[in-house]
Protein backbone atom coordinates (compact mmCIF):
# COMPACT_ATOMS: atom_id res chain seq x y z
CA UNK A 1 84.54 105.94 116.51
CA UNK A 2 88.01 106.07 115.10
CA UNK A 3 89.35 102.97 113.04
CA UNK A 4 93.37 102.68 113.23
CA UNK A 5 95.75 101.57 111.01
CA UNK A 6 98.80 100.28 112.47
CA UNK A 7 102.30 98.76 112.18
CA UNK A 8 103.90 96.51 115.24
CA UNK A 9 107.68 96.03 115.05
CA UNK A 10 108.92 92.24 116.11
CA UNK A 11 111.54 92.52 119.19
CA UNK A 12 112.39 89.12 117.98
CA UNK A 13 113.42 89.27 114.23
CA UNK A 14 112.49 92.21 113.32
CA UNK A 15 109.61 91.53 110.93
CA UNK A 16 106.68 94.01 110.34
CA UNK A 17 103.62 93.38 110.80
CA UNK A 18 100.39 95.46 109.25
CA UNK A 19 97.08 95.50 110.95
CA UNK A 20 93.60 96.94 111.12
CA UNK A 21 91.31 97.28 114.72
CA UNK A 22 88.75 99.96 116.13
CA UNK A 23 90.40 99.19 119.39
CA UNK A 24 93.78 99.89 119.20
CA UNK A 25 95.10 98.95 122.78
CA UNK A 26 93.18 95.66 123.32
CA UNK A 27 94.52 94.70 119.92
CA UNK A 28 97.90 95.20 120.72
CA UNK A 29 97.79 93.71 124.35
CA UNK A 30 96.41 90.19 122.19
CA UNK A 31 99.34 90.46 119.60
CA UNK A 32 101.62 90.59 122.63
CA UNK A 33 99.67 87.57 124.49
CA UNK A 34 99.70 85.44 121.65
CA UNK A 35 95.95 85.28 121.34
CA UNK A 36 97.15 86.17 117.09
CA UNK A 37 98.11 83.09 115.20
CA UNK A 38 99.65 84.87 112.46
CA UNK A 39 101.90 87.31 114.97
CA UNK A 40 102.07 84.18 117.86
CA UNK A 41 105.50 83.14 116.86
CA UNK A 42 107.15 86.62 116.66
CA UNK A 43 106.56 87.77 120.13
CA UNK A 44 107.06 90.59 121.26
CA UNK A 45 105.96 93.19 119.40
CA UNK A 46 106.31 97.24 119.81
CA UNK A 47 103.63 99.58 118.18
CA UNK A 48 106.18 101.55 115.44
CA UNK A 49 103.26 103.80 114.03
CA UNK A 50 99.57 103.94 113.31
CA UNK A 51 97.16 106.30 111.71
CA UNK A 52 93.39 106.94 112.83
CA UNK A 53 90.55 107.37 109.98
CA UNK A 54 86.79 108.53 110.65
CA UNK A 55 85.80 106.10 107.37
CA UNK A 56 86.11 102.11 108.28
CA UNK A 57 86.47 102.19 104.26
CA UNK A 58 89.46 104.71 104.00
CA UNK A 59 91.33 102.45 106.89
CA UNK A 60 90.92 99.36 105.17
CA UNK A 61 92.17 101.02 102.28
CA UNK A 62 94.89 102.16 103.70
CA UNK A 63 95.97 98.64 105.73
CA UNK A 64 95.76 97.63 101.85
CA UNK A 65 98.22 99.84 100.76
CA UNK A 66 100.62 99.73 103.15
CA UNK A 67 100.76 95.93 102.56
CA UNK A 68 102.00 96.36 99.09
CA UNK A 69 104.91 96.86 97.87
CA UNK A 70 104.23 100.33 97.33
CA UNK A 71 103.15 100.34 100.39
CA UNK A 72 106.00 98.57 102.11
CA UNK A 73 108.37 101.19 100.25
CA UNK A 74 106.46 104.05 101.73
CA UNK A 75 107.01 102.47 105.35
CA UNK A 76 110.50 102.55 104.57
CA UNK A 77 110.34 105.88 103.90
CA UNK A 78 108.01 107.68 106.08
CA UNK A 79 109.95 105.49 109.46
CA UNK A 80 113.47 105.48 108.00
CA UNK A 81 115.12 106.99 110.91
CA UNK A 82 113.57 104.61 113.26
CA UNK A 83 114.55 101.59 111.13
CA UNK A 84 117.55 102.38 110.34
C-alpha cells in the first residue's frame, strides 16, 4: 500500500492546499465535490504534484514539512515553472 503526499492547486484563487490519503483519486474526487470543509470554499481544485511513500510515518512527515515554511519555500522551488 502506497501513502501519497499531495498538493491541489485552487482554480479559484489560487491557494495551495497540502494533504495526506492512501487513496489518492477518491480523495481528490471529495476535495472537488465539496465533501472537505477546509477545501469546500475554494472549489475547484487541480492535483499540482504528489509524492508516494512505502512508510505511513515518512508521508506524514513529509505532509509536515511541506506545510512549513520551509516547506512552503521548497514548493516554490521544486514547482516554480508551473507557478510562475
Amino acid at each position: 500500500m502506497f501513502f501519497y503526499v499531495y498538493i491541489l492547486l485552487s482554480l479559484k484563487n489560487g491557494s495551495l492546499y497540502i494533504g495526506f490519503t492512501t487513496d489518492l483519486r477518491k480523495r481528490f474526487k471529495q476535495h472537488n465535490n465539496g465533501e472537505s470543509e477546509a477545501t469546500k470554499s475554494f472549489r475547484p481544485y487541480t492535483l499540482i504534484h504528489y509524492e508516494a511513500f512505502l512508510s505511513e510515518k515518512d508521508a506524514k512527515n513529509r505532509e509536515e514539512y511541506l506545510k512549513s515554511g520551509y516547506g512552503r519555500r521548497t514548493i516554490k522551488k521544486l514547482l516554480q515553472n508551473y507557478l510562475k
